[in-house]
Protein backbone atom coordinates (compact mmCIF):
# COMPACT_ATOMS: atom_id res chain seq x y z
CA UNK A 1 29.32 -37.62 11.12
CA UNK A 2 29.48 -35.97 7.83
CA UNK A 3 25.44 -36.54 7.55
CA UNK A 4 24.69 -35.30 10.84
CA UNK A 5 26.70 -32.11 10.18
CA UNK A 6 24.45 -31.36 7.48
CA UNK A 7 21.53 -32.35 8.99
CA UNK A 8 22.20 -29.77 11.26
CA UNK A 9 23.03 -27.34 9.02
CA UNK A 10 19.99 -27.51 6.95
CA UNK A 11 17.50 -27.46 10.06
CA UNK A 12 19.72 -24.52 11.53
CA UNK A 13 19.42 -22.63 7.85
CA UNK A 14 15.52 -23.40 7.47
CA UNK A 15 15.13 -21.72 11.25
CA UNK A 16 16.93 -18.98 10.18
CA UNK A 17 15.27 -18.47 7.32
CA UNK A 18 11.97 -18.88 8.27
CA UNK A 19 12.79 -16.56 11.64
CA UNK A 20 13.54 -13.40 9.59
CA UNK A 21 10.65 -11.08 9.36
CA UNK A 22 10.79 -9.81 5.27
CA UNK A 23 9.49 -12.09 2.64
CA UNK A 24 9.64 -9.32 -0.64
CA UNK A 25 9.24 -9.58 -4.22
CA UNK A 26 11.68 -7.29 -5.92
CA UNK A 27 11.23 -5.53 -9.71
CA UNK A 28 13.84 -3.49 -11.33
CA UNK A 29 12.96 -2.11 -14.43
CA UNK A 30 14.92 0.46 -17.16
CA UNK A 31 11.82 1.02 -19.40
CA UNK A 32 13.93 3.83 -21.21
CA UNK A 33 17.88 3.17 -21.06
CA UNK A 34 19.45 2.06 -23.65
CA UNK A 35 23.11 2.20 -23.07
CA UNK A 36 23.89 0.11 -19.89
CA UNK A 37 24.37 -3.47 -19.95
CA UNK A 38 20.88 -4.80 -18.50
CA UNK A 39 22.71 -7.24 -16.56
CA UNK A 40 23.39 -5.02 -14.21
CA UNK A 41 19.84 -4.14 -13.47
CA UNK A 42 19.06 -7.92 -12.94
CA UNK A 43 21.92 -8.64 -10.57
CA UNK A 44 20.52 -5.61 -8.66
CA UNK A 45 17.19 -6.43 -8.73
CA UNK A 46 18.75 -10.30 -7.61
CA UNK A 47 20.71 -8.31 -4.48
CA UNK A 48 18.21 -5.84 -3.20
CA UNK A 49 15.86 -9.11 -2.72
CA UNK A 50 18.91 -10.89 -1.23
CA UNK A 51 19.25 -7.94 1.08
CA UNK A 52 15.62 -7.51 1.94
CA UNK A 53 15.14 -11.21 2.76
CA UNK A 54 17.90 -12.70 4.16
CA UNK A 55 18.53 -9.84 6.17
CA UNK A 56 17.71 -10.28 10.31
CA UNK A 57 15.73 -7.11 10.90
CA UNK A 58 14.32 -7.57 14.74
CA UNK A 59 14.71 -9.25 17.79
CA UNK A 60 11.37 -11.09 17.00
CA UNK A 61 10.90 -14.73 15.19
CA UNK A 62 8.55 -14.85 12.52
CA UNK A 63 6.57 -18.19 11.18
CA UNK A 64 6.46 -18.35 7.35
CA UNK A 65 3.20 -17.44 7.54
CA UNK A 66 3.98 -14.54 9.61
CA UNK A 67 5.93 -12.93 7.51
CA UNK A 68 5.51 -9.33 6.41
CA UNK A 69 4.45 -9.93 2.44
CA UNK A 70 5.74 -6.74 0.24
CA UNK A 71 6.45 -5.69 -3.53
CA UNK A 72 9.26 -3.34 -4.18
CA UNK A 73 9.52 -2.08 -7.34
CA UNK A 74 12.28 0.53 -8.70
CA UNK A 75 11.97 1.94 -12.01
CA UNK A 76 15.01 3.81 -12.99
CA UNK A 77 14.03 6.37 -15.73
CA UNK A 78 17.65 8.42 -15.99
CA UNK A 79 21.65 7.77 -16.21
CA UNK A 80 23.18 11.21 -15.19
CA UNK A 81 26.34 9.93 -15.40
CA UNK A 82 28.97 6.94 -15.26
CA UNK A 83 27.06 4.93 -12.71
CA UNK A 84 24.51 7.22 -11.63
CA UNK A 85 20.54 6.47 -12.22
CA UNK A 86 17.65 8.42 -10.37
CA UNK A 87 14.01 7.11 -10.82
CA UNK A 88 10.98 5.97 -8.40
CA UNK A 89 10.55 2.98 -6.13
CA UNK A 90 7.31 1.91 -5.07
CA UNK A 91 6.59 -0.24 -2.11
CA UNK A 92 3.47 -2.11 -1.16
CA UNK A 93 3.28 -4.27 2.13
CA UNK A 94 0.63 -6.01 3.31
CA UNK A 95 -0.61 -8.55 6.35
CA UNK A 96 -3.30 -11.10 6.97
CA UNK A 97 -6.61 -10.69 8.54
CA UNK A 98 -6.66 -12.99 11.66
CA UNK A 99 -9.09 -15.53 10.78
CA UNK A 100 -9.68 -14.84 7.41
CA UNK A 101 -7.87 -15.42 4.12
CA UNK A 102 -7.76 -11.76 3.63
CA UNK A 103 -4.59 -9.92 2.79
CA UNK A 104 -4.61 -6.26 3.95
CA UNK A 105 -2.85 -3.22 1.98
CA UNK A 106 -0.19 -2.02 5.21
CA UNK A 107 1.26 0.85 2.87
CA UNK A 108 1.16 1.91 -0.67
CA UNK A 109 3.81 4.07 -1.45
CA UNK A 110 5.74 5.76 -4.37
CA UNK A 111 9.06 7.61 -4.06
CA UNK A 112 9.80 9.36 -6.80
CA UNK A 113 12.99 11.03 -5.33
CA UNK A 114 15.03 8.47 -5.59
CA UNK A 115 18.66 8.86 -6.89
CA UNK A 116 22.07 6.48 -6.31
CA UNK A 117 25.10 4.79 -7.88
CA UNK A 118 25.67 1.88 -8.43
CA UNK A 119 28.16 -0.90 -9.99
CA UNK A 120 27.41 -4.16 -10.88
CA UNK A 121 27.76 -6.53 -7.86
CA UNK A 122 28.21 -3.75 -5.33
CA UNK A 123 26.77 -4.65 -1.93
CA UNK A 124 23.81 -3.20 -0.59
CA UNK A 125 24.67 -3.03 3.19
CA UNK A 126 22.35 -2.18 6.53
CA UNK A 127 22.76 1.58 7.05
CA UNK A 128 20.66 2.58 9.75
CA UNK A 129 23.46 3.70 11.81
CA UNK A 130 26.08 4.53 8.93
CA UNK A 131 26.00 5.98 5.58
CA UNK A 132 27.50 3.72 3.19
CA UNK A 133 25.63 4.76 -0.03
CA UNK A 134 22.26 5.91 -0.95
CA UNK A 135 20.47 2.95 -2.31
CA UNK A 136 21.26 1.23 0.92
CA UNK A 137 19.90 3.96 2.85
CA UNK A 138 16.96 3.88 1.06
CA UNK A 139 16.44 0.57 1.11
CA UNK A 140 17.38 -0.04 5.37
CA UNK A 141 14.93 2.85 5.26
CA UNK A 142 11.62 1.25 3.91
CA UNK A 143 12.54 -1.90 5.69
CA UNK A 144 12.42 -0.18 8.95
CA UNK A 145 8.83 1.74 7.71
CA UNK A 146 7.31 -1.76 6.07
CA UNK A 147 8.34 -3.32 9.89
CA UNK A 148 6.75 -0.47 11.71
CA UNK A 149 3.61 -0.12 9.92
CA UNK A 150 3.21 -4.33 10.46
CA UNK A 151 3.80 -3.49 14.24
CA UNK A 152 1.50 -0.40 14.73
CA UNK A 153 -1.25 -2.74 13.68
CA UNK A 154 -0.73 -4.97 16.01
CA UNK A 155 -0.10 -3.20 19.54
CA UNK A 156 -0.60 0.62 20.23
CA UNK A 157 2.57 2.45 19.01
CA UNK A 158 3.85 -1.26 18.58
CA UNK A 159 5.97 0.53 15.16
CA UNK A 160 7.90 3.08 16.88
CA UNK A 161 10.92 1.31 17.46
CA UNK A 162 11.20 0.89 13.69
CA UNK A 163 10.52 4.21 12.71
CA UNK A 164 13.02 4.88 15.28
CA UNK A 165 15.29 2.91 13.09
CA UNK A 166 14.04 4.73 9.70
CA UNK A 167 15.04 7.75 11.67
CA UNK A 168 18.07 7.09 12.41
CA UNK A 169 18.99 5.63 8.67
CA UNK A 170 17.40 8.91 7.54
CA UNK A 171 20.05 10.85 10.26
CA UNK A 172 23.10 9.18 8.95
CA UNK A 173 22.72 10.46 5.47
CA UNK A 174 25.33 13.46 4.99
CA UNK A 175 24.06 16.75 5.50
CA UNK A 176 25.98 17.43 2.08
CA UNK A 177 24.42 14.99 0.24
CA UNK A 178 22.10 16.31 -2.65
CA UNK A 179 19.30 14.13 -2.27
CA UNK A 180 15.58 15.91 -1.71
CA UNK A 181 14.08 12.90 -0.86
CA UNK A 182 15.51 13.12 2.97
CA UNK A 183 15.71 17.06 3.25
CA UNK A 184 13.46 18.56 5.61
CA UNK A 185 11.28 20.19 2.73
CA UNK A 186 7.79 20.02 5.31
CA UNK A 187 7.29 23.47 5.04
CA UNK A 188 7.12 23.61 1.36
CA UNK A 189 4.56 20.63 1.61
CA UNK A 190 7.19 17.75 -0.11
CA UNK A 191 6.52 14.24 0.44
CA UNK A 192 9.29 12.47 1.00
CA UNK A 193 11.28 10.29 3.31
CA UNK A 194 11.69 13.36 5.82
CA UNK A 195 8.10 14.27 5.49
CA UNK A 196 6.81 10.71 5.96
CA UNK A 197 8.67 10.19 9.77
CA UNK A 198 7.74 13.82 10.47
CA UNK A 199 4.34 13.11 10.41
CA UNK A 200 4.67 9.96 12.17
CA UNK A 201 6.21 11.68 15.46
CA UNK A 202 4.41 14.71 15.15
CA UNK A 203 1.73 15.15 18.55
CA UNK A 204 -0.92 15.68 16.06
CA UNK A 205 -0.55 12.45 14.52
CA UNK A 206 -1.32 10.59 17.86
CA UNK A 207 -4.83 10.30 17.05
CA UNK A 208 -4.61 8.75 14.11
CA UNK A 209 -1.71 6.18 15.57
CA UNK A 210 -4.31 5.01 17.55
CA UNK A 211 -6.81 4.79 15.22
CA UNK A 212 -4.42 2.93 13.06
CA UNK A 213 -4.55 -0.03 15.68
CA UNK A 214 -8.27 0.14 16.34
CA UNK A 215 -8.93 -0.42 12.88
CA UNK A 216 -6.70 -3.15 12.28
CA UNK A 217 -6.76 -5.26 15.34
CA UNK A 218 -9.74 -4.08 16.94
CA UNK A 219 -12.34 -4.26 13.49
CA UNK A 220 -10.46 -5.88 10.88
CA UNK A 221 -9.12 -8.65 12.92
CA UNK A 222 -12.95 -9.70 14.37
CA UNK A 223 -14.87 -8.84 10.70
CA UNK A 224 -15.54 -12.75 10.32
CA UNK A 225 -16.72 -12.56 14.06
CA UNK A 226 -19.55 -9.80 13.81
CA UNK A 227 -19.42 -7.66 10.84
CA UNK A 228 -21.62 -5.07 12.06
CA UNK A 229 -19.68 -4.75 15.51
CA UNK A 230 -16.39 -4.16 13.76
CA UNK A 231 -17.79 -1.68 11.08
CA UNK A 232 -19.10 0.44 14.27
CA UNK A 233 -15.67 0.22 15.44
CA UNK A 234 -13.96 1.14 11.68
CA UNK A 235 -16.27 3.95 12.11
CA UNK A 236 -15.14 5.16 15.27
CA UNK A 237 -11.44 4.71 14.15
CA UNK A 238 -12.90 7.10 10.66
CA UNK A 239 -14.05 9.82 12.93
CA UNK A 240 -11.11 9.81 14.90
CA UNK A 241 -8.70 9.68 11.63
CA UNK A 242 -11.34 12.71 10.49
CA UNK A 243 -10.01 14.72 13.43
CA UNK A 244 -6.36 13.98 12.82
CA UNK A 245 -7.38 15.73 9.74
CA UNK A 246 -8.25 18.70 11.38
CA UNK A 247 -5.14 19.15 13.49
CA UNK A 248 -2.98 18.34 10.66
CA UNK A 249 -4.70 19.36 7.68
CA UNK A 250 -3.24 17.64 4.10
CA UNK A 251 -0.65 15.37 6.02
CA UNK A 252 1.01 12.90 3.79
CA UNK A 253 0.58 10.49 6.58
CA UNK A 254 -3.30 10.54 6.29
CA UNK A 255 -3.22 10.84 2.37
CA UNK A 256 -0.80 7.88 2.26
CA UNK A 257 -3.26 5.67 4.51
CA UNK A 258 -6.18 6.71 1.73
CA UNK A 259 -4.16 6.09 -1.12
CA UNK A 260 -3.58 1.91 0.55
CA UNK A 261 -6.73 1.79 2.07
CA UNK A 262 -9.37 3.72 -0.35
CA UNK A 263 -10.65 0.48 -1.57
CA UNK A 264 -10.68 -1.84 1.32
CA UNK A 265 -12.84 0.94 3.10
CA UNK A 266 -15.04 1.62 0.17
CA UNK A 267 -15.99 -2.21 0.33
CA UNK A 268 -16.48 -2.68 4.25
CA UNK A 269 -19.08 0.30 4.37
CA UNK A 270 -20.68 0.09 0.90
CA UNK A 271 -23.68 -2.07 2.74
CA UNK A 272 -23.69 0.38 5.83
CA UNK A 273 -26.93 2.22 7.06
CA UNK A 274 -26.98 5.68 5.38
CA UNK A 275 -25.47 7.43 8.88
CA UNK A 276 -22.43 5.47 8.44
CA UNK A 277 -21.70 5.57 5.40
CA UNK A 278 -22.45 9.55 5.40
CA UNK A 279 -19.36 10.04 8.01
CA UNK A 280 -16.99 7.72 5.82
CA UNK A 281 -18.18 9.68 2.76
CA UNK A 282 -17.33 13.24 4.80
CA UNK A 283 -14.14 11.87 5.98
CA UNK A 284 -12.38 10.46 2.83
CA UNK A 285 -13.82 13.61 0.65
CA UNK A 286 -11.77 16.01 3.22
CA UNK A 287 -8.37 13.95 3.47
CA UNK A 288 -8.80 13.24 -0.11
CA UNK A 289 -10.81 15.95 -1.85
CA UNK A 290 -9.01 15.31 -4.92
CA UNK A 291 -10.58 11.64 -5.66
CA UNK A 292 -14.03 12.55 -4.16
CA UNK A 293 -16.10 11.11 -7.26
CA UNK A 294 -14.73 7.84 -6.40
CA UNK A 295 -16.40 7.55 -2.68
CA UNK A 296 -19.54 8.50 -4.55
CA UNK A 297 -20.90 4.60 -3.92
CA UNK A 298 -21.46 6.18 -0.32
CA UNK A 299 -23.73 8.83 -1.01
């Protein structure tokens, strides 16, 4: 009996395991402090994993090889005071190609408005519905965004239920609580939390949601099939990300889908006809003026 028990155990914890969505590697570096115990820092680093991946974040089942594949990485670079650190976190998520052994950037993202307390062994809890603490705000928060940028590229507005969820983390946070990063700061063109799920649900951002799917299940999903075929269709989804542009000029939703996809793009249309790769060139150099000499391989 006693072997059966734990038979059953172990298949029940492997289906468990292998049904949750998240599988993320976690960093947590202190490049610059000097007086707190750098224990702490690894037992966080040890929990915010533990949170990320043993956590059940949707209704869904995931393979292993389903799983959503993301680095989280947060630097702390100050101690303001008995327990309190501010710093960046940067998070990078990524899915297969179908058919391929291709890994796709999803999001590429660096927060550097990040700011919490923390004691050693504190639990980082699910807060999309409650504030318990910053860090776990922040942390339900990207979940939520990683999840819904995975779903948006695989059915049309397949990631609003997620950002939904960001949303709602981001609403539970105090009005009172000094933290810029989810203060509604669009106006003064801050990218932040706030900014990011702004532009999201914002009606000028529909054409680019779509686009978003196009060029994920519609071109990068069939590349092995007929390369030429799905670069025709990346270039539709280009022109139509060009005229998101246009409605919402310097969006950080456009310049954060540059910033994780400048390279993959470069490398799909680099051996283009000259039309093509004229209309990439036109629309990168306009979202992303800034980095122009780099898209100079299309000219």
């Amino acid at each position: 009996m006693i072997r059966i028990f734990l038979s059953i155990f172990f298949i029940a914890s492997f289906s468990w395991a292998s049904a949750q969505e998240l599988l993320v590697n976690v960093k947590v570096a202190a490049p610059s402090l000097t007086t707190t115990d750098p224990l702490i820092f690894q037992n966080l680093e040890v929990a915010i994993r533990e949170f990320y991946n043993n956590t059940k974040w949707t209704s869904d089942n995931f393979e292993p090889e389903e799983k959503i594949n993301a680095n989280v990485q947060l630097t702390i670079l100050e101690e303001s005071g008995s327990n309190s650190f501010s710093g960046e976190i940067i998070v990078q998520a990524n899915r297969p190609v179908y058919n391929s052994s291709y890994n796709t950037p999803m999001m590429s993202l660096i927060d550097n408005r990040v700011s919490f307390t923390y004691t050693d062994r504190q639990p980082i809890e699910r807060s999309e519905n409650s504030f318990s603490d910053n860090l776990s705000s922040i942390l339900t928060y990207y979940a939520y965004i990683m999840i819904g940028f995975d779903y948006e590229s695989f059915s049309q507005n397949g990631g609003e239920q997620y950002f939904r969820l960001a949303e709602n983390t981001l609403n539970s946070v105090p009005p009172s609580f000094q933290d810029e990063g989810w203060q509604n700061l669009v106006r003064n063109n801050v990218r932040n939390r706030f900014t990011l799920l702004e532009n999201l649900f914002n009606p000028r951002m529909r054409e680019f949601r779509a686009a978003f799917y196009d060029y994920h299940r519609l071109s990068l999903d069939v590349m092995t099939e007929d390369s030429d075929k799905a670069r025709a269709i990346m270039l539709g989804c280009m022109n139509s990300i060009r005229g998101a542009n246009t409605s919402y000029p310097n969006s950080m939703l456009l310049n954060l889908f540059v910033d994780t996809k400048r390279d993959e793009i470069l490398e799909i249309f680099k051996v283009a006809d000259r039309v093509q790769k004229s209309q990439v060139y036109t629309t990168l150099t306009r979202i992303d003026p800034s980095n122009a000499s780099k898209y100079g391989i299309l000219r």
